[in-house]
C-alpha atoms as a PDB file:
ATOM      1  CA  UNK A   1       0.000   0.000   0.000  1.00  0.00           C
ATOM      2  CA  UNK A   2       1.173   3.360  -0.841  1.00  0.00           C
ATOM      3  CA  UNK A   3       2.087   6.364   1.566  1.00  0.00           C
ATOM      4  CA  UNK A   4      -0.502   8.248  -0.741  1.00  0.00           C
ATOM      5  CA  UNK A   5      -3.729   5.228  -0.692  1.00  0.00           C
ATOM      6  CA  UNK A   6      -7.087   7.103   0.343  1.00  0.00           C
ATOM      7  CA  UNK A   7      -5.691  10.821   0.702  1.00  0.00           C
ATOM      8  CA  UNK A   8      -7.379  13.481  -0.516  1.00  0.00           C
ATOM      9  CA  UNK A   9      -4.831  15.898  -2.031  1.00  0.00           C
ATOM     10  CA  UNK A  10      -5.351  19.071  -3.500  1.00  0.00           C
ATOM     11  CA  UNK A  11      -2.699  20.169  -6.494  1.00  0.00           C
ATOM     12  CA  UNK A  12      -3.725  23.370  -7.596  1.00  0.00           C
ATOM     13  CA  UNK A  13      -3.081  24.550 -11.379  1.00  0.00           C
ATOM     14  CA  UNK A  14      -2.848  20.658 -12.398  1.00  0.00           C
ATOM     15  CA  UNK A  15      -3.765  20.899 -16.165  1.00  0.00           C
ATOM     16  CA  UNK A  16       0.124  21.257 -17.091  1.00  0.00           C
ATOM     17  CA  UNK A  17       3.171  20.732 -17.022  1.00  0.00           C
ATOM     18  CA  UNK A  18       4.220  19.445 -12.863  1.00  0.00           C
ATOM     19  CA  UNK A  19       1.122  20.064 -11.967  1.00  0.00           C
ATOM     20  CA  UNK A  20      -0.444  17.437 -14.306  1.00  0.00           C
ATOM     21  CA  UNK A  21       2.461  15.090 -13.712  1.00  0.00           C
ATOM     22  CA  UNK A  22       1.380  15.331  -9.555  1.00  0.00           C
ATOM     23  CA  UNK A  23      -2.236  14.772 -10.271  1.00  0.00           C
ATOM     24  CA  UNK A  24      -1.144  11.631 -13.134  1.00  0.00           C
ATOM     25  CA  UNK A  25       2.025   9.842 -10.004  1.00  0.00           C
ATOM     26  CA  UNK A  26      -0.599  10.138  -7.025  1.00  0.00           C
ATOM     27  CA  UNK A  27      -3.973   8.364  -8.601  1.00  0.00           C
ATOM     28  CA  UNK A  28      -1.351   6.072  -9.843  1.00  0.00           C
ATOM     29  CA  UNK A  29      -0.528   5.871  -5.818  1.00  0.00           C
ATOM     30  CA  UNK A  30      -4.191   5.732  -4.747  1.00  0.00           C
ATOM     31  CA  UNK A  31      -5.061   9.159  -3.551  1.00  0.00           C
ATOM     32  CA  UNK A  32      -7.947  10.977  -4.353  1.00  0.00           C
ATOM     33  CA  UNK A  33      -7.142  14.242  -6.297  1.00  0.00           C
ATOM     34  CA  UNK A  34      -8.704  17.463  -6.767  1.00  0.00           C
ATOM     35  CA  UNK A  35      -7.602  20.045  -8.831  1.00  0.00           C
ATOM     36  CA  UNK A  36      -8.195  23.427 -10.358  1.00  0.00           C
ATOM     37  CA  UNK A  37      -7.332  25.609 -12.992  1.00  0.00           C
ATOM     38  CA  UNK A  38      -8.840  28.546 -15.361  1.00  0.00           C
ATOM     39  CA  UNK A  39      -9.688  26.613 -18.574  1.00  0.00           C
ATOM     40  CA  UNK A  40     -12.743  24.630 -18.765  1.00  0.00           C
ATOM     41  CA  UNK A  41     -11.317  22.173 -21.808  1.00  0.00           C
ATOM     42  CA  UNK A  42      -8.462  21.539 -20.089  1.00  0.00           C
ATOM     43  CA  UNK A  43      -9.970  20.353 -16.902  1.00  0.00           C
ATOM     44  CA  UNK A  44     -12.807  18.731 -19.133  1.00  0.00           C
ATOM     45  CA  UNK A  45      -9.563  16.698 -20.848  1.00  0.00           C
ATOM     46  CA  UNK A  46      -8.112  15.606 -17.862  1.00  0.00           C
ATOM     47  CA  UNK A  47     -11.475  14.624 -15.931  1.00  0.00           C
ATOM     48  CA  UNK A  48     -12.322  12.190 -18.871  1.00  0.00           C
ATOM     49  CA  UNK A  49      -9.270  10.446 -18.096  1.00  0.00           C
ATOM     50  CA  UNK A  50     -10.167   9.442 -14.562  1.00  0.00           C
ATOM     51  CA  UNK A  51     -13.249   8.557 -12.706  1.00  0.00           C
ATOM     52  CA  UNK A  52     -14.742  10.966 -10.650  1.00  0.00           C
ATOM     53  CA  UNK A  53     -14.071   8.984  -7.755  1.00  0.00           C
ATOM     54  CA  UNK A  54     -10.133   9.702  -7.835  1.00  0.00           C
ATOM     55  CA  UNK A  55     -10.517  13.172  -9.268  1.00  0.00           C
ATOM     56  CA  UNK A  56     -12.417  16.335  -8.491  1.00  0.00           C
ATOM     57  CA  UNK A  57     -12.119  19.297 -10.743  1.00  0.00           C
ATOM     58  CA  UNK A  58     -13.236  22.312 -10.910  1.00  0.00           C
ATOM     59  CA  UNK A  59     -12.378  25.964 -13.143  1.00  0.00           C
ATOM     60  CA  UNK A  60     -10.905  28.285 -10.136  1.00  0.00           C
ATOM     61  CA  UNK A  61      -8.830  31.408 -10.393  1.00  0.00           C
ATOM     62  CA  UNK A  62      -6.618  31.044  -7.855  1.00  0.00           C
ATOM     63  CA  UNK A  63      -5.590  35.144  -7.421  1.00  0.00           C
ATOM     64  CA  UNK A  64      -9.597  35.371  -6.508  1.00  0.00           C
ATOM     65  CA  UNK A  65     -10.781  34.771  -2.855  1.00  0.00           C
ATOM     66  CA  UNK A  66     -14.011  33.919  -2.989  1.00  0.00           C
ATOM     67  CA  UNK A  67     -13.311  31.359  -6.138  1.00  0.00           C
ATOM     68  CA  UNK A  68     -10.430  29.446  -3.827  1.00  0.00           C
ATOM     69  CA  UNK A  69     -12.658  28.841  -0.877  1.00  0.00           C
ATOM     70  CA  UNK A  70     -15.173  27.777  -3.342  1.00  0.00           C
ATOM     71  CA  UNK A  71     -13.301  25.182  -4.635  1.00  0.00           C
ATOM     72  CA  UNK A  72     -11.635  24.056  -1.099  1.00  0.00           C
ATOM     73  CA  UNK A  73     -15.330  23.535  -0.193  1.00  0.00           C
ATOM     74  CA  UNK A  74     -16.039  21.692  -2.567  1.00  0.00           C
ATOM     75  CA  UNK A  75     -13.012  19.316  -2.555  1.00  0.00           C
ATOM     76  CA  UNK A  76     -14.245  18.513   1.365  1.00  0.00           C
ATOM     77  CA  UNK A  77     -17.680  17.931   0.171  1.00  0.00           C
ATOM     78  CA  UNK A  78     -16.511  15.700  -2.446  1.00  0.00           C
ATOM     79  CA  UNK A  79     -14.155  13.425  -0.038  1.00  0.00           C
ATOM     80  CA  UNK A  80     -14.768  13.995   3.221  1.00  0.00           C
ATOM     81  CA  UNK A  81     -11.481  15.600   3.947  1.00  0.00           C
ATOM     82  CA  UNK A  82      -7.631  17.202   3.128  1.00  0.00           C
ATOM     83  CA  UNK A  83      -5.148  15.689   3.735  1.00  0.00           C
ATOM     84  CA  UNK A  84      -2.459  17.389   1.786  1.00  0.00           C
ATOM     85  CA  UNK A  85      -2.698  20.410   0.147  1.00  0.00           C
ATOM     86  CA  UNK A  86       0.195  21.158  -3.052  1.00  0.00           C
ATOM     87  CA  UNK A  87       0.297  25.015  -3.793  1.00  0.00           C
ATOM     88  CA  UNK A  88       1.494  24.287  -7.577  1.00  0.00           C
ATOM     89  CA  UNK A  89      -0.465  27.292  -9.917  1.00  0.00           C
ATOM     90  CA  UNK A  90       1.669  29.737 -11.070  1.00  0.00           C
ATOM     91  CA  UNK A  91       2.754  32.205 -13.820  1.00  0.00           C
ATOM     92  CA  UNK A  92       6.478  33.763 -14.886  1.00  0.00           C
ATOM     93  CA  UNK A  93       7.636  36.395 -16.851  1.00  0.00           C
ATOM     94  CA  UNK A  94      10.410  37.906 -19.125  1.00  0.00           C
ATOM     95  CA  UNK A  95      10.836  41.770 -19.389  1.00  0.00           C
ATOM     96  CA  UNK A  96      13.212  44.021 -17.459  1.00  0.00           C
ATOM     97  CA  UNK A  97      11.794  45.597 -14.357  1.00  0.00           C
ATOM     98  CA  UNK A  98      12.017  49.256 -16.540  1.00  0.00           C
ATOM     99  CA  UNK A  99      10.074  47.989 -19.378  1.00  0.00           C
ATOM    100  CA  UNK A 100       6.886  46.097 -17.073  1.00  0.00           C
ATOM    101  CA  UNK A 101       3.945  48.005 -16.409  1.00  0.00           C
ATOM    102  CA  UNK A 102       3.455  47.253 -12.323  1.00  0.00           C
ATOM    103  CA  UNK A 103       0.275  45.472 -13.020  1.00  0.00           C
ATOM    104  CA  UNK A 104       2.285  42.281 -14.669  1.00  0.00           C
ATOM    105  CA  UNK A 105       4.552  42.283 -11.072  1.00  0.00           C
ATOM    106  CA  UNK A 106       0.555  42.400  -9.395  1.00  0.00           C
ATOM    107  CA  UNK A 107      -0.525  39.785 -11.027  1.00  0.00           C
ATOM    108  CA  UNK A 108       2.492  37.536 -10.467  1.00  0.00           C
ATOM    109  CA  UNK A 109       2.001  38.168  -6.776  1.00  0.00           C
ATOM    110  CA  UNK A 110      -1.635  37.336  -6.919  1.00  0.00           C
ATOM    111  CA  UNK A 111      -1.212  34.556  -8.163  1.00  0.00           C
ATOM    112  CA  UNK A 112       2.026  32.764  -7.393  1.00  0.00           C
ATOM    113  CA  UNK A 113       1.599  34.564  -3.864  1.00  0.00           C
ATOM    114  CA  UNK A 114      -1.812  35.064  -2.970  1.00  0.00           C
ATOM    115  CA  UNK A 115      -3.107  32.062  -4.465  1.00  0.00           C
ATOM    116  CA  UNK A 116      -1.227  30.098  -2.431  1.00  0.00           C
ATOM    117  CA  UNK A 117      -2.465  31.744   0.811  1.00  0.00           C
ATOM    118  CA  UNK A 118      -6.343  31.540  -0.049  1.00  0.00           C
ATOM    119  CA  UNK A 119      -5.880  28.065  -0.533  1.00  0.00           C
ATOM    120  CA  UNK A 120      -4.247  26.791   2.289  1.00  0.00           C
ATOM    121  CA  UNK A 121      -6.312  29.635   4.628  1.00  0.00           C
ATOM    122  CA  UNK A 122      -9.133  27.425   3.543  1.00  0.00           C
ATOM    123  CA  UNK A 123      -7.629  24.270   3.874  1.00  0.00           C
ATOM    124  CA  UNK A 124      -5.716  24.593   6.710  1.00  0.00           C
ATOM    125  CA  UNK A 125      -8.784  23.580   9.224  1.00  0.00           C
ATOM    126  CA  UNK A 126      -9.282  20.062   7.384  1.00  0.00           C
ATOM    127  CA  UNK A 127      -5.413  19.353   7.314  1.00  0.00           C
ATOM    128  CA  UNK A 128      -4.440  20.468  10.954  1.00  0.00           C
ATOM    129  CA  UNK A 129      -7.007  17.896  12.003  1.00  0.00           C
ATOM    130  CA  UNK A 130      -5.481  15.444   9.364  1.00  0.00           C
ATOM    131  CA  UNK A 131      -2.106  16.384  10.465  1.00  0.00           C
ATOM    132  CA  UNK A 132      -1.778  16.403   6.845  1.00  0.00           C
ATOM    133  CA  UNK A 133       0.891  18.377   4.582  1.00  0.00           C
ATOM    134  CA  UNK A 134       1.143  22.026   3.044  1.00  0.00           C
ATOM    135  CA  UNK A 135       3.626  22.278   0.490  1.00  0.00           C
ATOM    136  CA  UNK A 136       4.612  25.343  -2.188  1.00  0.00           C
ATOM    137  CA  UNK A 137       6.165  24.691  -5.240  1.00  0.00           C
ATOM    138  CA  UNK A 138       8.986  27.522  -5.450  1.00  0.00           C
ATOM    139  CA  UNK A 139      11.416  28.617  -7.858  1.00  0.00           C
ATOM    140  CA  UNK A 140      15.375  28.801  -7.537  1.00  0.00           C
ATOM    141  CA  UNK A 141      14.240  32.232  -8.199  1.00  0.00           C
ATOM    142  CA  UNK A 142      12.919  32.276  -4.636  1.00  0.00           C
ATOM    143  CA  UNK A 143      16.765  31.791  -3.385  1.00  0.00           C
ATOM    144  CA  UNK A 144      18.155  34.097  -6.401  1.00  0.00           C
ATOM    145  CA  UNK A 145      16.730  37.244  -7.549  1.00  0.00           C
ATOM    146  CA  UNK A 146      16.666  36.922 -11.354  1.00  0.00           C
ATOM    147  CA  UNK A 147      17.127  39.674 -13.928  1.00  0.00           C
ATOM    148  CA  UNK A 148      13.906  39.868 -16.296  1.00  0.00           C
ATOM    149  CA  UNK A 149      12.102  38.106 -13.617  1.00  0.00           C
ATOM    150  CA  UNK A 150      11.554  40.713 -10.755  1.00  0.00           C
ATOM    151  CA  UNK A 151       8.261  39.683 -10.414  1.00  0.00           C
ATOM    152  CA  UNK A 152       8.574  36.394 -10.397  1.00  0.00           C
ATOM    153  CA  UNK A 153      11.375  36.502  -7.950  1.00  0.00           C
ATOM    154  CA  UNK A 154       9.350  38.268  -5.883  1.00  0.00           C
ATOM    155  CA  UNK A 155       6.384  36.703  -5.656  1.00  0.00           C
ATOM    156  CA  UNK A 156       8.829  33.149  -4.883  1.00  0.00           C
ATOM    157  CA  UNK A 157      10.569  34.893  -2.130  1.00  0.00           C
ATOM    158  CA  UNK A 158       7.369  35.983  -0.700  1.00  0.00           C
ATOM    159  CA  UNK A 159       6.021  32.521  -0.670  1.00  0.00           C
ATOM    160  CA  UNK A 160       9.078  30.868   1.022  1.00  0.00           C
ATOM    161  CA  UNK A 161       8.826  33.263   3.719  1.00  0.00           C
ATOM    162  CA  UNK A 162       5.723  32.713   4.529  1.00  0.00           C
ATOM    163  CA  UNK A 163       5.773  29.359   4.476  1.00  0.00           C
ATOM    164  CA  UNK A 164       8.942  29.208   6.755  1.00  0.00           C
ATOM    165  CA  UNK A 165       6.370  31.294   9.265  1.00  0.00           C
ATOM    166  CA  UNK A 166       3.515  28.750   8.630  1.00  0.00           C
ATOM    167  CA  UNK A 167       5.956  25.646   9.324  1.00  0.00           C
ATOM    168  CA  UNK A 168       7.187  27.567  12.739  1.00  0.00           C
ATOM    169  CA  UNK A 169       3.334  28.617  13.412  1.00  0.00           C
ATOM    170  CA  UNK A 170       2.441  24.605  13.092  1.00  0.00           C
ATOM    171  CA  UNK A 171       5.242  22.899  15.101  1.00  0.00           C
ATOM    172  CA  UNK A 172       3.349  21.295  18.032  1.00  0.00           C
ATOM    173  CA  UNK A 173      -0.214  20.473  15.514  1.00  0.00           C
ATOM    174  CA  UNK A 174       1.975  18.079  13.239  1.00  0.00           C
ATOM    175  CA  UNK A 175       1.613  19.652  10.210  1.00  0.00           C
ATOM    176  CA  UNK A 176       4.283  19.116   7.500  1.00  0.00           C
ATOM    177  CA  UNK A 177       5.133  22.122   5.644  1.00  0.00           C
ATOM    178  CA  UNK A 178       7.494  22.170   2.443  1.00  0.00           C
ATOM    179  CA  UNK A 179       8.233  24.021  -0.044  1.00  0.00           C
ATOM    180  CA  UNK A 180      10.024  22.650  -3.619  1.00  0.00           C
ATOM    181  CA  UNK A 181      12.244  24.545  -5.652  1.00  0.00           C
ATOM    182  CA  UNK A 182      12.757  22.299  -9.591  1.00  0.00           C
ATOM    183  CA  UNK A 183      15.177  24.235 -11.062  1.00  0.00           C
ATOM    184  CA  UNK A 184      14.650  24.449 -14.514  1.00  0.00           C
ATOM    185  CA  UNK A 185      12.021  22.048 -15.259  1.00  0.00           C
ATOM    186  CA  UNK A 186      10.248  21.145 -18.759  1.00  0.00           C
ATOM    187  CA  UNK A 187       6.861  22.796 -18.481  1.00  0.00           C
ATOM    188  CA  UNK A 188       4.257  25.468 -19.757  1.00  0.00           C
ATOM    189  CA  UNK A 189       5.240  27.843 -17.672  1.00  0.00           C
ATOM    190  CA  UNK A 190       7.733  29.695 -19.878  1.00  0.00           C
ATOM    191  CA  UNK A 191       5.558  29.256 -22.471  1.00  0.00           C
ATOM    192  CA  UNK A 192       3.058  31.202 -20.627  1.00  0.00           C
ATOM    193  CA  UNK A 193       5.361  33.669 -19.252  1.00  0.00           C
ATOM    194  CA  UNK A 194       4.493  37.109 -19.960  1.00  0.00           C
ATOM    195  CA  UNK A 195       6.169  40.185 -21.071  1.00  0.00           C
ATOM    196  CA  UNK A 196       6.216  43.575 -19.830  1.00  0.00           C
ATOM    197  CA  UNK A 197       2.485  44.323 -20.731  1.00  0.00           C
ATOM    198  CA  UNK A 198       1.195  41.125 -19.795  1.00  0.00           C
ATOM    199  CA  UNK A 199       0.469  39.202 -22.660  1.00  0.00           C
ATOM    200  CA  UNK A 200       1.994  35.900 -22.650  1.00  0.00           C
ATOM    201  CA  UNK A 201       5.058  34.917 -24.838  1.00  0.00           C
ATOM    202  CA  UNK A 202       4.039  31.969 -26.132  1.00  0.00           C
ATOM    203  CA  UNK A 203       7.740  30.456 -26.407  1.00  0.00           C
ATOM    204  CA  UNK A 204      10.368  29.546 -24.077  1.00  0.00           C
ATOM    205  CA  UNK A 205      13.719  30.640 -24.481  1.00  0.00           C
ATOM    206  CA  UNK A 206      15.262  27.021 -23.653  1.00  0.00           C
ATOM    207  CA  UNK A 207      15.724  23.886 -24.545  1.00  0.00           C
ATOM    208  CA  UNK A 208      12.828  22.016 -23.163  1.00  0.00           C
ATOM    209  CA  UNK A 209      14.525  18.631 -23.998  1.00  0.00           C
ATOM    210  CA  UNK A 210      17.197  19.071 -22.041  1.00  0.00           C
ATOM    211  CA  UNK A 211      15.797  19.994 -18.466  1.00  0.00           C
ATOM    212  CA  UNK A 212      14.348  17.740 -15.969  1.00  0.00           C
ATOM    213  CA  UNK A 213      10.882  16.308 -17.145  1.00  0.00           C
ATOM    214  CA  UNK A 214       8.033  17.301 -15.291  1.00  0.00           C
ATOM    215  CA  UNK A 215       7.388  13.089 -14.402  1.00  0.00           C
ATOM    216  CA  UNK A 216      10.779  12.838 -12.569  1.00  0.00           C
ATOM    217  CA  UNK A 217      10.018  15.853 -10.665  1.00  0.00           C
ATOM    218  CA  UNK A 218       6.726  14.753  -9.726  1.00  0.00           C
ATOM    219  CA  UNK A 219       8.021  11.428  -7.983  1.00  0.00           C
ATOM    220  CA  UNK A 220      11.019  13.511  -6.143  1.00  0.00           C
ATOM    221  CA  UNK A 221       8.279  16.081  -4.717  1.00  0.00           C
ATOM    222  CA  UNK A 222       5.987  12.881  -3.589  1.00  0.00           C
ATOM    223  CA  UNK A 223       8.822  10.883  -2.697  1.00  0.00           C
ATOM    224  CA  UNK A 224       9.868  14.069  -0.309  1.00  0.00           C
ATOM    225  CA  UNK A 225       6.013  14.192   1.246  1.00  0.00           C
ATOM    226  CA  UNK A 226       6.615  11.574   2.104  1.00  0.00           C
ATOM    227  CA  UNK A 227       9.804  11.590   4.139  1.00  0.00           C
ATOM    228  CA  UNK A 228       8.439  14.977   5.426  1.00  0.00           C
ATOM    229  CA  UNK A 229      11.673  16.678   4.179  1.00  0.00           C
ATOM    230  CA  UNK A 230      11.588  20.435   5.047  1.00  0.00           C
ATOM    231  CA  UNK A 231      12.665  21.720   1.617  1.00  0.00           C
ATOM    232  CA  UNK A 232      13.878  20.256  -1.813  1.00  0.00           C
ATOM    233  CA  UNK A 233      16.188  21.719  -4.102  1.00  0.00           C
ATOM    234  CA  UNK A 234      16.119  19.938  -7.426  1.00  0.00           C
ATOM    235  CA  UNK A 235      18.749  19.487 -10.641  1.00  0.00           C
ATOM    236  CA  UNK A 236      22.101  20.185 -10.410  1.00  0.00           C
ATOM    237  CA  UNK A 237      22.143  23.983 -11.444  1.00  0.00           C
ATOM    238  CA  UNK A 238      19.694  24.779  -8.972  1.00  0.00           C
ATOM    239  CA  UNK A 239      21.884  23.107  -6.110  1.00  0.00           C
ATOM    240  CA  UNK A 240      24.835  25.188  -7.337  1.00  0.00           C
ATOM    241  CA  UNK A 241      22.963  28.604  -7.312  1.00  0.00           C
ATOM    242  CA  UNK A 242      21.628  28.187  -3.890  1.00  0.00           C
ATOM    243  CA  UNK A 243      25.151  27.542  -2.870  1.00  0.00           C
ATOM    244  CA  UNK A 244      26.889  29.949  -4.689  1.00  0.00           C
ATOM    245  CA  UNK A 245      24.629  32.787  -4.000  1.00  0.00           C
ATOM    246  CA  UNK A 246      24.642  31.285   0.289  1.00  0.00           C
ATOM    247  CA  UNK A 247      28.277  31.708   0.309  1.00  0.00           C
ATOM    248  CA  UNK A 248      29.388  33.773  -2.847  1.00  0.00           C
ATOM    249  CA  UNK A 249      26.838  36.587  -3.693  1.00  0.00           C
ATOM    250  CA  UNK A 250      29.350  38.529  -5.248  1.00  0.00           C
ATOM    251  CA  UNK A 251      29.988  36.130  -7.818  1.00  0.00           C
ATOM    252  CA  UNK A 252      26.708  34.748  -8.262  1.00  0.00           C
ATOM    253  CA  UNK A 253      25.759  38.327  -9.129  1.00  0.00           C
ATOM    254  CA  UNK A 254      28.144  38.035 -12.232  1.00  0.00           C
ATOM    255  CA  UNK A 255      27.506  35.156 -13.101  1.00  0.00           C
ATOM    256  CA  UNK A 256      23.846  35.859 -13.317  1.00  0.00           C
ATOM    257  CA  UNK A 257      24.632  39.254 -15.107  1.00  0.00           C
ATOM    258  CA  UNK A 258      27.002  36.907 -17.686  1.00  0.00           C
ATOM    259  CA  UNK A 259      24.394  34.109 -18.450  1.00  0.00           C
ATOM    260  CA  UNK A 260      21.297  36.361 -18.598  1.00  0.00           C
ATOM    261  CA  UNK A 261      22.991  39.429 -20.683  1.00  0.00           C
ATOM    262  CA  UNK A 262      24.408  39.881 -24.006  1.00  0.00           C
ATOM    263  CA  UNK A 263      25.801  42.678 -25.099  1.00  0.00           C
ATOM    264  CA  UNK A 264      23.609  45.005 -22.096  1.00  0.00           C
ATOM    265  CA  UNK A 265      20.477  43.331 -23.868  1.00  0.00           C
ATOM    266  CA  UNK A 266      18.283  40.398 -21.600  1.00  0.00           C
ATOM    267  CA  UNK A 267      18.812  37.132 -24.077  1.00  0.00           C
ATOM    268  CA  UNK A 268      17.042  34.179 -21.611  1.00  0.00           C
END
C-alpha cells in the first residue's frame, strides 16, 4: 500500500506541465485528487481520463478569494477531507523591471503569492485535524533574484517566507510544511510567461529537452512528502545557485549578469 492510498490531495493549477504530472504519479498511488485551474477544456480533458471517484475538478482562479474557498469547499464535500494540500499554480515572466507596467509584477504576486495563501487559509482547518501536509512549489528564483524576472522573484521569495512562518506557526499540531524549488524544469510555464504588458510569450527561451521532465520531478516532490523533508532543491544547477549565492553573492551576481545578458540586452 502506498504512503498516498485514500488521501485526498489538493494540487492546484494541475492541467500542465508538474502540476499534471502530480495529479497523473498520485492516482497512480491511490489518492484521491482534486484540482483546479482557469480553462474549462483543459480540466474537461483531464477529468475524462479518470473517474470521478479519484478526481475532483473544478475551473478556479486562484488570485480570486471567494473562487479558492469555493473550490476548497467543494473538494471537502466531495471526499470527506484534506489531507495534503500542493500550492502548484503559477505564472512567470520575461521583461526588465524598466520595461513592465506594475500590473504584470501584481498579477504575479496574486497569483504565485496570494493564491497560495487563499488556498491553504481554507484548507488549513481540514489538514491540521489530518495532520496532513502544506507544500509550495517555489522557484530557484525564490533563493536568487533573477534579472527579467523581478516579479517572479518576488512573488517566490514571498512565498518561502511565509511558508517558513507557517511551518514555525504549526510545530506542536503536526503539520508538515514544504516548499520545492525544480530548477529548470520542462513545463508550460515559460511558455506562458508574460512580457512587460502582460500578454503571454508563447515560447520559451530554452531547450525544453534538455531539463528535468516534469514526471521525474513529480516522484522527487511525492517521494519528499513523504519523508516529510523540510525543503527540496532539485537538478544540479539549482543546487549550485543556492550555494553559490549562500556563500558567494558577489559572484553569483556576475555570473547571473554573464548568463542572462548579451551585449547590455536580456537574451534568456
Amino acid at each position: 500500500m502506498s504512503f498516498f492510498t485514500n488521501k485526498v490531495v489538493i494540487v492546484t493549477g494541475g492541467s500542465d506541465g508538474i502540476g499534471r504530472a502530480l495529479i497523473d504519479a498520485l492516482i497512480g498511488a491511490g489518492a484521491k485528487v482534486a484540482t483546479c485551474g482557469r480553462h474549462y477544456d483543459k480540466l474537461y480533458a483531464l477529468q475524462l481520463e479518470y473517474s470521478q471517484i479519484m478526481l475532483h475538478t473544478m475551473v478556479c482562479d486562484v488570485s480570486h478569494e471567494d473562487e479558492c474557498k469555493r473550490f476548497i469547499k467543494s473538494t471537502a464535500d466531495t471526499f470527506g477531507s484534506i489531507d495534503i494540500i500542493i500550492n502548484n499554480a503559477g505564472m512567470s515572466m520575461r521583461a526588465l523591471f524598466d520595461d513592465a507596467n506594475t500590473d504584470v509584477i501584481r498579477q504575479l504576486m496574486e497569483v504565485n503569492f496570494m493564491g497560495a495563501v487563499y488556498c491553504t487559509k481554507f484548507a488549513l482547518p481540514y489538514i491540521i485535524k489530518q495532520k496532513g501536509t502544506i507544500v509550495g512549489i517555489s522557484s530557484i528564483a525564490g533563493y536568487r533574484g533573477l534579472p527579467g524576472r523581478s516579479g517572479y522573484s518576488a512573488s517566490k521569495f514571498a512565498l518561502q517566507g511565509w511558508l517558513e512562518s507557517l511551518r514555525t506557526e504549526l510545530m506542536d499540531s503536526g503539520v508538515h510544511v514544504m516548499w520545492v524549488s525544480p530548477g529548470f524544469t520542462s513545463s508550460n510555464i515559460r511558455n506562458a510567461a508574460l512580457n512587460g504588458e502582460g500578454i503571454g510569450q508563447g515560447e520559451s527561451p530554452l531547450d525544453e529537452s534538455k531539463l528535468m521532465s516534469a514526471e521525474t520531478c513529480a516522484r522527487h516532490i511525492l517521494h519528499a512528502i513523504e519523508k516529510r523533508k523540510r525543503v527540496l532543491v532539485l537538478t544540479f544547477t539549482g543546487k549550485l545557485t543556492v550555494f553559490m549565492n549562500k556563500f558567494f553573492p558577489s559572484l553569483a551576481d556576475k555570473l547571473m549578469h554573464r548568463y542572462y545578458f548579451r551585449k547590455g540586452e536580456l537574451i534568456k
